[in-house]
N, C-alpha and C. Protein backbone atom coordinates (compact mmCIF):
# COMPACT_ATOMS: atom_id res chain seq x y z
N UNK A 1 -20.05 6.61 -28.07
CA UNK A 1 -20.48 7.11 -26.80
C UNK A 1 -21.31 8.37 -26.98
N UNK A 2 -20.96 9.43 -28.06
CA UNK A 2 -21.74 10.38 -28.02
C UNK A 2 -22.99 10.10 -28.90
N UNK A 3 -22.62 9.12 -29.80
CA UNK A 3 -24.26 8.76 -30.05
C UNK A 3 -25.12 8.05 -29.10
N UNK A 4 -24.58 7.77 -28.43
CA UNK A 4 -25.55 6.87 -27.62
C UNK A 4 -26.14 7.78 -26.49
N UNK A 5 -25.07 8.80 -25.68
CA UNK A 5 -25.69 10.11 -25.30
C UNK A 5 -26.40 10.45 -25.75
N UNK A 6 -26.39 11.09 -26.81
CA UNK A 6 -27.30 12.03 -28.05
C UNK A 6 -28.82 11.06 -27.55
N UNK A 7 -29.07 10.00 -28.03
CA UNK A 7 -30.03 8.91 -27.96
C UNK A 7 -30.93 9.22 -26.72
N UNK A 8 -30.44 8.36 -25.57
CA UNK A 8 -30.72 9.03 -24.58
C UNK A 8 -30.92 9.80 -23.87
N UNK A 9 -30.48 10.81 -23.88
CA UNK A 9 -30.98 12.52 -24.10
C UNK A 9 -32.41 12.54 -24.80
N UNK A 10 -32.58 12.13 -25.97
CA UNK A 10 -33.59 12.34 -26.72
C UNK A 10 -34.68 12.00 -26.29
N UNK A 11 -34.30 10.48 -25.64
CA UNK A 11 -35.29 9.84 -25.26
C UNK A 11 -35.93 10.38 -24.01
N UNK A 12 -34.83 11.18 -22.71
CA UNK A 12 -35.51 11.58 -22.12
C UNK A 12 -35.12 11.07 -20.61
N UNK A 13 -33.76 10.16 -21.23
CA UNK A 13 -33.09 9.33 -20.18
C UNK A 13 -31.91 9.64 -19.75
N UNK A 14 -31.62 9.90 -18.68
CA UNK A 14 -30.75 11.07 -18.02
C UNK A 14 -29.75 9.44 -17.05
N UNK A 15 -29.06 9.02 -17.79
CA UNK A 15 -27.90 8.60 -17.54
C UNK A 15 -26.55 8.47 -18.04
N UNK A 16 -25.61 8.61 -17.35
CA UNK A 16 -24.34 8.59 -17.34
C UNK A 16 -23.62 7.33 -18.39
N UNK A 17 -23.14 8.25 -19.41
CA UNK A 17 -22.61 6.91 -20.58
C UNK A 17 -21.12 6.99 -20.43
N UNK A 18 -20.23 5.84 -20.23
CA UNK A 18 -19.50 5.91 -20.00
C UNK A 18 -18.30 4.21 -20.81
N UNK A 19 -17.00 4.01 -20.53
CA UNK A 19 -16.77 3.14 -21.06
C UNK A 19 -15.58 2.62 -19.65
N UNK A 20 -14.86 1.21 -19.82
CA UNK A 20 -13.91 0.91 -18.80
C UNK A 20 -12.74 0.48 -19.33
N UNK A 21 -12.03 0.70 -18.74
CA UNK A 21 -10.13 0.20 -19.30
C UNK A 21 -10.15 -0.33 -18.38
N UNK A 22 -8.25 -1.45 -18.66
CA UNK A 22 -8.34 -2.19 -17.78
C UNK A 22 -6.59 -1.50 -17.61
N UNK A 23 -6.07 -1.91 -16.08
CA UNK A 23 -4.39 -1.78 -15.75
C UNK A 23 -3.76 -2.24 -17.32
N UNK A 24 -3.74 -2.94 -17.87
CA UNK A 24 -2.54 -3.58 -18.98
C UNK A 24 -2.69 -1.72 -19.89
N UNK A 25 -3.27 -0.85 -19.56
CA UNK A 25 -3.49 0.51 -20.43
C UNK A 25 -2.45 1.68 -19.99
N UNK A 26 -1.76 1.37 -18.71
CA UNK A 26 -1.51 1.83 -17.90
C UNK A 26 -0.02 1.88 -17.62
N UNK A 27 1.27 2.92 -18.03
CA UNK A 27 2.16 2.64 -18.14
C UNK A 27 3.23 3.26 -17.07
N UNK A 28 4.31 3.30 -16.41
CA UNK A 28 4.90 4.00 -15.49
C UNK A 28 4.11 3.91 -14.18
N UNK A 29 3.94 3.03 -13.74
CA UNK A 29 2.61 2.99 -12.73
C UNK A 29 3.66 2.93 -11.32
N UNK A 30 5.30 2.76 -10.92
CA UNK A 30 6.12 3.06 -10.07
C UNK A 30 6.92 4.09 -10.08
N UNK A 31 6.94 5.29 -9.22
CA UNK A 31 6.14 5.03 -8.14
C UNK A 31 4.59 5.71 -8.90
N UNK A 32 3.66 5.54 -8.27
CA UNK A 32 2.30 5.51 -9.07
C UNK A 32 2.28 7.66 -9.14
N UNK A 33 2.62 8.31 -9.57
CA UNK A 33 2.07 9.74 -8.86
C UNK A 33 2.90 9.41 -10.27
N UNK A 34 3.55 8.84 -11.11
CA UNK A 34 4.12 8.53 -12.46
C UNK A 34 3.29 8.35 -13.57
N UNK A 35 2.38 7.45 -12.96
CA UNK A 35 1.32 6.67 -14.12
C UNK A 35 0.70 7.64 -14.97
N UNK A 36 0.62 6.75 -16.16
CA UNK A 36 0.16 7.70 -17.30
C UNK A 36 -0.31 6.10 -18.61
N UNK A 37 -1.12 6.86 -19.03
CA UNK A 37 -1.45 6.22 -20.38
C UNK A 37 -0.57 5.48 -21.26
N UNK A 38 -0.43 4.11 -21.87
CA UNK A 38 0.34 3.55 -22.78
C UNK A 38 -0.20 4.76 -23.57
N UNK A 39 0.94 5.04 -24.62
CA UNK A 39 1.00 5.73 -26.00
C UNK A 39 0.10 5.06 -26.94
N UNK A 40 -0.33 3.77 -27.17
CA UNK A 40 -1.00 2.83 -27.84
C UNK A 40 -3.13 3.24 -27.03
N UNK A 41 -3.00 3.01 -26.30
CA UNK A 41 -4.24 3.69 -25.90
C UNK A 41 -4.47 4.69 -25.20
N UNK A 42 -3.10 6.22 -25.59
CA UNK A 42 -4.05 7.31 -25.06
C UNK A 42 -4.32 7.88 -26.34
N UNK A 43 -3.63 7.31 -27.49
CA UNK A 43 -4.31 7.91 -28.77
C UNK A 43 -5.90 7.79 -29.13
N UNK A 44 -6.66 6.26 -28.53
CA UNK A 44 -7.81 6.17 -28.82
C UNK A 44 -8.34 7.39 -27.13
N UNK A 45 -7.70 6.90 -25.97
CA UNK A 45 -8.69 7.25 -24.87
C UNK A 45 -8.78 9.08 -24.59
N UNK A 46 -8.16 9.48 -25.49
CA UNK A 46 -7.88 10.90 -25.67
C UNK A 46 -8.86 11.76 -25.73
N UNK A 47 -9.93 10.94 -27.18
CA UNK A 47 -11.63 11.49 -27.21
C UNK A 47 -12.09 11.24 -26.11
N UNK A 48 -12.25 9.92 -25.70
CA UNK A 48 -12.54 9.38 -24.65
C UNK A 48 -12.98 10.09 -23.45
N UNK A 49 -12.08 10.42 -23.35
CA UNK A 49 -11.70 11.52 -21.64
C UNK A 49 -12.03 13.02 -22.00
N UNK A 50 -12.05 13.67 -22.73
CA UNK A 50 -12.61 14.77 -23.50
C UNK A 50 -14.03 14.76 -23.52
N UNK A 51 -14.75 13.55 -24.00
CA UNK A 51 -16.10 13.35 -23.87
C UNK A 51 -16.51 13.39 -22.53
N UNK A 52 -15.86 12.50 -21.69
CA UNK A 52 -16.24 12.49 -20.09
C UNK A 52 -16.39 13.54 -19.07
N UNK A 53 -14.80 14.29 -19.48
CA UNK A 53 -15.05 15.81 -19.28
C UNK A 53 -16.20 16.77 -19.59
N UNK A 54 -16.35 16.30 -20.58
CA UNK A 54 -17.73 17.50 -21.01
C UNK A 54 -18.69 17.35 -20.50
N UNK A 55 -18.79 16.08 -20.21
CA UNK A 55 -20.38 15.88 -19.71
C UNK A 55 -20.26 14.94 -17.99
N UNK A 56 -18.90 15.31 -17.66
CA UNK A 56 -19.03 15.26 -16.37
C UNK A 56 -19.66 13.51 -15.64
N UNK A 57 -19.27 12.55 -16.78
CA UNK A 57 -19.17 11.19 -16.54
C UNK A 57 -18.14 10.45 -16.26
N UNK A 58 -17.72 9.19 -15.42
CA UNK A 58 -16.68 8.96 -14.79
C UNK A 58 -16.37 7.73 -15.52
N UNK A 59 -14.70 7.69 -15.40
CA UNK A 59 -14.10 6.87 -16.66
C UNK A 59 -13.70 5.75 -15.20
N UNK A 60 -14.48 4.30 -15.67
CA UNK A 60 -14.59 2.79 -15.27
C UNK A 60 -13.22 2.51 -15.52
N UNK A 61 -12.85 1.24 -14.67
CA UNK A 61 -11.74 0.52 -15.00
C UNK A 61 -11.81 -0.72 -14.04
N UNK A 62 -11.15 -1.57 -14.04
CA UNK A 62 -11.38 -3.02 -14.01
C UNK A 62 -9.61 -3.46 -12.76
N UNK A 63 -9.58 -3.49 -12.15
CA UNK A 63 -8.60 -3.50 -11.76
C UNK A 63 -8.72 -5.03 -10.46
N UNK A 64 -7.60 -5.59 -10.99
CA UNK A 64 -8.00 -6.85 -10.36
C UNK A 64 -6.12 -7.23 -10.01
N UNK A 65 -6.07 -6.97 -8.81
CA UNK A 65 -4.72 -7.47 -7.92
C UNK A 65 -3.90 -8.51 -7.78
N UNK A 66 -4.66 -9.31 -8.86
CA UNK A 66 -4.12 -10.91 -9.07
C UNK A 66 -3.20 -10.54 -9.59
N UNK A 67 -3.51 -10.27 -10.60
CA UNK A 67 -2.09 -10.17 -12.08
C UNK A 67 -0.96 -9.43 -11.63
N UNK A 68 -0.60 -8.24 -10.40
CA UNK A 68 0.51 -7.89 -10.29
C UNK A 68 1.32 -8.86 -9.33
N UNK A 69 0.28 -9.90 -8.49
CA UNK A 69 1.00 -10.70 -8.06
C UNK A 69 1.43 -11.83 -9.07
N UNK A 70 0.58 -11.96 -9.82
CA UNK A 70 1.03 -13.60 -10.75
C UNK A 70 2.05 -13.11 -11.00
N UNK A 71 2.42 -11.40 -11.93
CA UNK A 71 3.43 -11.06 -12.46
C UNK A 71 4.77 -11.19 -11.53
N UNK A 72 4.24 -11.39 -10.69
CA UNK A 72 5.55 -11.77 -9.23
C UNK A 72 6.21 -10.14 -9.08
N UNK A 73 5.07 -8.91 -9.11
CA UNK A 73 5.44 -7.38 -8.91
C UNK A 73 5.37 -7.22 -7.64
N UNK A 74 4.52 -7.96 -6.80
CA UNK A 74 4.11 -7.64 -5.63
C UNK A 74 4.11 -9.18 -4.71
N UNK A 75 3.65 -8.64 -3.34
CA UNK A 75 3.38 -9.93 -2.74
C UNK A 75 2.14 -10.80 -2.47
N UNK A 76 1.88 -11.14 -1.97
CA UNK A 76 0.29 -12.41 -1.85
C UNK A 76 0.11 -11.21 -1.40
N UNK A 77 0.09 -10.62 -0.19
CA UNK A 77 -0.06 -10.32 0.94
C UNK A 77 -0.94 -8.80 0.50
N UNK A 78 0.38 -7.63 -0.35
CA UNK A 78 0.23 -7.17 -0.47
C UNK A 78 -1.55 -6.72 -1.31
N UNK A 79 -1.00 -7.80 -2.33
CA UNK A 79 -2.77 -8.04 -2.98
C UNK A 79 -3.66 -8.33 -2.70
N UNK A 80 -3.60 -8.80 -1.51
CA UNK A 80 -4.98 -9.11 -0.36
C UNK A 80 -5.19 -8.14 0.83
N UNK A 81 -4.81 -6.90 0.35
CA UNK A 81 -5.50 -5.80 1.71
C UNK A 81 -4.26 -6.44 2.89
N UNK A 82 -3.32 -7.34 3.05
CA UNK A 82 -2.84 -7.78 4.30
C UNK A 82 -1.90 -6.73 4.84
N UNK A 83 -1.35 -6.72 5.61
CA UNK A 83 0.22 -6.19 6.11
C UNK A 83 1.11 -6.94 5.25
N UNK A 84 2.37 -5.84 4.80
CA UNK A 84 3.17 -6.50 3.76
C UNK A 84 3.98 -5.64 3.39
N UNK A 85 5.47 -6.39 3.18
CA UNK A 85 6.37 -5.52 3.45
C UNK A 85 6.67 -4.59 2.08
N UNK A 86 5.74 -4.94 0.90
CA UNK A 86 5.77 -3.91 -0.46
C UNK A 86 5.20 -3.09 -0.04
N UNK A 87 4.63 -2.55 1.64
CA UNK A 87 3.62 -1.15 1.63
C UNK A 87 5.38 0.05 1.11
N UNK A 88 4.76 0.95 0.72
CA UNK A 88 5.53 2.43 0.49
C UNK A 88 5.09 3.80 0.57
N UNK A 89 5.96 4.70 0.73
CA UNK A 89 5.47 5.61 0.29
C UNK A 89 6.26 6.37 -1.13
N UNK A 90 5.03 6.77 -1.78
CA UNK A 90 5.43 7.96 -3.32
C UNK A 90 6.36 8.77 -2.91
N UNK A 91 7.53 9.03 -3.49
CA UNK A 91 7.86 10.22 -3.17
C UNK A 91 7.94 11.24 -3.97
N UNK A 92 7.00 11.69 -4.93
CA UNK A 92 6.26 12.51 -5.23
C UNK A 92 4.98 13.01 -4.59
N UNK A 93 4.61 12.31 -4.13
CA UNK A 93 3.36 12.89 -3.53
C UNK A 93 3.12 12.54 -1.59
N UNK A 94 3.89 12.11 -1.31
CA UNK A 94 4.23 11.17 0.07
C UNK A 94 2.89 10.48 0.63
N UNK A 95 2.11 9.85 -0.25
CA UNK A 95 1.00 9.20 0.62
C UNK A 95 2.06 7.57 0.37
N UNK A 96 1.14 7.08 1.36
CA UNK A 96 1.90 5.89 1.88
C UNK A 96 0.56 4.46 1.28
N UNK A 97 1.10 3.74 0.78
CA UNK A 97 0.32 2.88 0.23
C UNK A 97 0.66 1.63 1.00
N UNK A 98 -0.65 0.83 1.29
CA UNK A 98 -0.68 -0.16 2.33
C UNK A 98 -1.34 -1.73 1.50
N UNK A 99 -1.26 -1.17 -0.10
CA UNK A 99 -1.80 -2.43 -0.38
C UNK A 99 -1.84 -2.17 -2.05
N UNK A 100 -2.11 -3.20 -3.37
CA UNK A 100 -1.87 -2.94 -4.55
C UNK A 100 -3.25 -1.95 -5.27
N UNK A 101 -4.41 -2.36 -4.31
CA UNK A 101 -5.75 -1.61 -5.03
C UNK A 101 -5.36 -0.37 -4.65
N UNK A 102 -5.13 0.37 -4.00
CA UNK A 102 -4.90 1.42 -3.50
C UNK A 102 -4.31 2.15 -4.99
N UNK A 103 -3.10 1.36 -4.53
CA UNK A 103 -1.57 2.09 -5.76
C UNK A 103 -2.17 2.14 -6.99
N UNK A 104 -2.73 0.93 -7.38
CA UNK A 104 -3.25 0.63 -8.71
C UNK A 104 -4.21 1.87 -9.17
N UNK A 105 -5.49 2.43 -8.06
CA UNK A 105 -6.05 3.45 -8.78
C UNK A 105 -5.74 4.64 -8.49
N UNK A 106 -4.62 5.14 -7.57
CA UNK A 106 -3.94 6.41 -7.72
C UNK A 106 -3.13 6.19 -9.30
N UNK A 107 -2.43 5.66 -9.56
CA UNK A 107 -2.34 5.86 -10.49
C UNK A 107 -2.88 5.65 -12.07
N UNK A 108 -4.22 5.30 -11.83
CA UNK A 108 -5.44 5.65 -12.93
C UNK A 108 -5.83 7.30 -12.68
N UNK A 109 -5.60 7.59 -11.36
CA UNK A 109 -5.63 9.30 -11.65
C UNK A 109 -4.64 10.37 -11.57
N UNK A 110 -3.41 9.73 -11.70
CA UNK A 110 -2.44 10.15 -11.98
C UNK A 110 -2.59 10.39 -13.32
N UNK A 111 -2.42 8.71 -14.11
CA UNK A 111 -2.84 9.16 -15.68
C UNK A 111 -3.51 10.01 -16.26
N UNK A 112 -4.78 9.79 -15.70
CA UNK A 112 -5.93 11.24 -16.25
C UNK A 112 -5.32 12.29 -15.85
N UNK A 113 -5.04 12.68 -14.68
CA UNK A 113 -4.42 14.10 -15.08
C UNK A 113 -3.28 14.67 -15.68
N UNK A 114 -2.71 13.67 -16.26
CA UNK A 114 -1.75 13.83 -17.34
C UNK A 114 -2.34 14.08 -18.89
N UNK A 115 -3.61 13.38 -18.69
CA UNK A 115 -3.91 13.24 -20.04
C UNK A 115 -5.73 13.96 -20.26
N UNK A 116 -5.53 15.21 -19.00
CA UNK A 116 -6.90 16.19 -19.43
C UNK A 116 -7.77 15.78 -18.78
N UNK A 117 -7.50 14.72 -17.75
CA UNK A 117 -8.98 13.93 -17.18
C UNK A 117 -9.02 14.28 -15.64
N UNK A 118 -8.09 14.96 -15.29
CA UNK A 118 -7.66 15.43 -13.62
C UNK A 118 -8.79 15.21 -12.96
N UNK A 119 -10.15 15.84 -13.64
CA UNK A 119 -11.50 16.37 -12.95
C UNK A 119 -11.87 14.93 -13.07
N UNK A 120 -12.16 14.01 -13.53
CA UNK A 120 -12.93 13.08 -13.97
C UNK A 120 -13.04 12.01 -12.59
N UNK A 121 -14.11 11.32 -12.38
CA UNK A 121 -13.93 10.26 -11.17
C UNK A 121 -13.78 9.53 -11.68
N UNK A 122 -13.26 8.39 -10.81
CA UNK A 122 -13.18 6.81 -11.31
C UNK A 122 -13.85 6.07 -10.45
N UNK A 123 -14.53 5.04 -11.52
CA UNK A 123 -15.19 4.26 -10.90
C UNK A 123 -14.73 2.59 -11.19
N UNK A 124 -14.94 1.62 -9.70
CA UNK A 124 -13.88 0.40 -10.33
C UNK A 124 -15.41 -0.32 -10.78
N UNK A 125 -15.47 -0.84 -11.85
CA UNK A 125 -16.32 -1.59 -12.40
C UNK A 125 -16.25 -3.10 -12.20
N UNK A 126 -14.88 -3.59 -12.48
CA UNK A 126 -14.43 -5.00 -12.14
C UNK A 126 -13.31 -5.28 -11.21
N UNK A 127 -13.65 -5.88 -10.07
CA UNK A 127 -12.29 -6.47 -9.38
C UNK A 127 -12.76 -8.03 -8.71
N UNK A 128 -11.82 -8.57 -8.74
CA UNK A 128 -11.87 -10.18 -7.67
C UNK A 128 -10.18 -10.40 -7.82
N UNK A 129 -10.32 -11.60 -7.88
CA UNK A 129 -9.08 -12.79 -7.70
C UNK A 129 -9.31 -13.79 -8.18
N UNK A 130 -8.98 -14.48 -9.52
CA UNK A 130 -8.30 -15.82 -10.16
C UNK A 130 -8.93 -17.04 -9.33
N UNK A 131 -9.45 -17.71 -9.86
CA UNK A 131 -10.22 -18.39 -8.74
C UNK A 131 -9.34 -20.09 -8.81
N UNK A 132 -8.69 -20.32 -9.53
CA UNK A 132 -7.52 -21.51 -9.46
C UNK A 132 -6.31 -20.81 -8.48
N UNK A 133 -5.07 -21.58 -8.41
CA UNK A 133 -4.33 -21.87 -7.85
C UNK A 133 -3.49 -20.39 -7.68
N UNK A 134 -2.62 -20.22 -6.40
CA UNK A 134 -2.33 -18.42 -7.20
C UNK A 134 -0.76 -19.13 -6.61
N UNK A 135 0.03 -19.71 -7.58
CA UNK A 135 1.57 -20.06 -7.21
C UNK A 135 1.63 -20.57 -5.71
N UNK A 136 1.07 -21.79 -5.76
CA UNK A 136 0.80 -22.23 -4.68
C UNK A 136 -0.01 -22.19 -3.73
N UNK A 137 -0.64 -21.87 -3.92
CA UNK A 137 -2.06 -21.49 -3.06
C UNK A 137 -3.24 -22.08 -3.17
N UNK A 138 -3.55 -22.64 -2.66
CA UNK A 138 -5.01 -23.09 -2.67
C UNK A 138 -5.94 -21.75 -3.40
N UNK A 139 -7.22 -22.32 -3.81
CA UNK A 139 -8.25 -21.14 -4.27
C UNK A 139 -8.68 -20.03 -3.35
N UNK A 140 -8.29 -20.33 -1.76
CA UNK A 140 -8.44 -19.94 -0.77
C UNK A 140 -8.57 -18.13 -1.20
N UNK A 141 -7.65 -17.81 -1.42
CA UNK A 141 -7.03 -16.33 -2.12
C UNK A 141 -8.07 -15.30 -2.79
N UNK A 142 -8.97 -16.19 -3.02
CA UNK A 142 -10.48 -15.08 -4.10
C UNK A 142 -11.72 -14.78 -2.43
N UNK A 143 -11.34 -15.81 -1.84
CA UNK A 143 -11.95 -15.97 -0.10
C UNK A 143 -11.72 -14.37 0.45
N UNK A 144 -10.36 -14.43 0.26
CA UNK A 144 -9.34 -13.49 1.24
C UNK A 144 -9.55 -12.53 0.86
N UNK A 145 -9.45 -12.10 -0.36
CA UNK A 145 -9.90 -11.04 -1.09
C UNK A 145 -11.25 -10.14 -0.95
């Protein structure tokens, strides 16, 4: 990443270099004001976020609401923006969460500010919905989404 900065710089090209993680990086994520880095990738994302910091670029991530439902963590409902009775509130921080995208990237900045990145934005790079069957469901579900 910093060579490729360096590069671009040189060249004269004034954009933002940056990289994306995905949720499976992401550990203690209940209640989310918890979340923090697996030990396994905050050893690599450590430079990572240090680099981003410095130069004031925002660390991507991919966050896609299927998988906490496949994982049967949550409900259809909840993972589709719906009304649903997994809404909560943190009680660390008392915001009230009304759906899994929400939760999911508070606690991507929960993590960072555990791990030096407090300042840093996030940006979601990848999200949808599984486009086969979601435990009964018609494909309907990537629609809803």
């Amino acid at each position: 990443m910093q060579n490729i900065d360096k590069a671009l710089s040189e060249a004269g090209v004034s954009i933002p270099v940056s990289t994306t993680t995905y949720m499976g990086a992401f550990v203690d994520t209940y209640p989310l004001s918890r979340g923090r880095f697996s030990d396994d990738y905050l050893n690599f994302l450590k430079p990572v976020i240090g680099f981003l910091v410095s130069k004031l670029y925002p660390l991507l991530v991919n966050i896609y609401t299927y998988f906490g439902y496949k994982n049967g963590d949550v409900s259809l409902e909840f993972s589709l923006f719906k009304p649903s009775s997994n809404e909560f509130n943190d009680p660390n921080n008392q915001l009230h969460y009304q759906n899994l995208f929400d939760s999911n990237l508070d606690s991507v900045y929960a993590a960072l500010e555990k791990s030096g990145g407090g300042s840093l934005d996030v940006v979601v790079s990848e999200s949808g919905w599984h486009a086969g069957r979601a435990r009964g469901k018609r494909g309907e579900c990537g629609g809803l989404y």
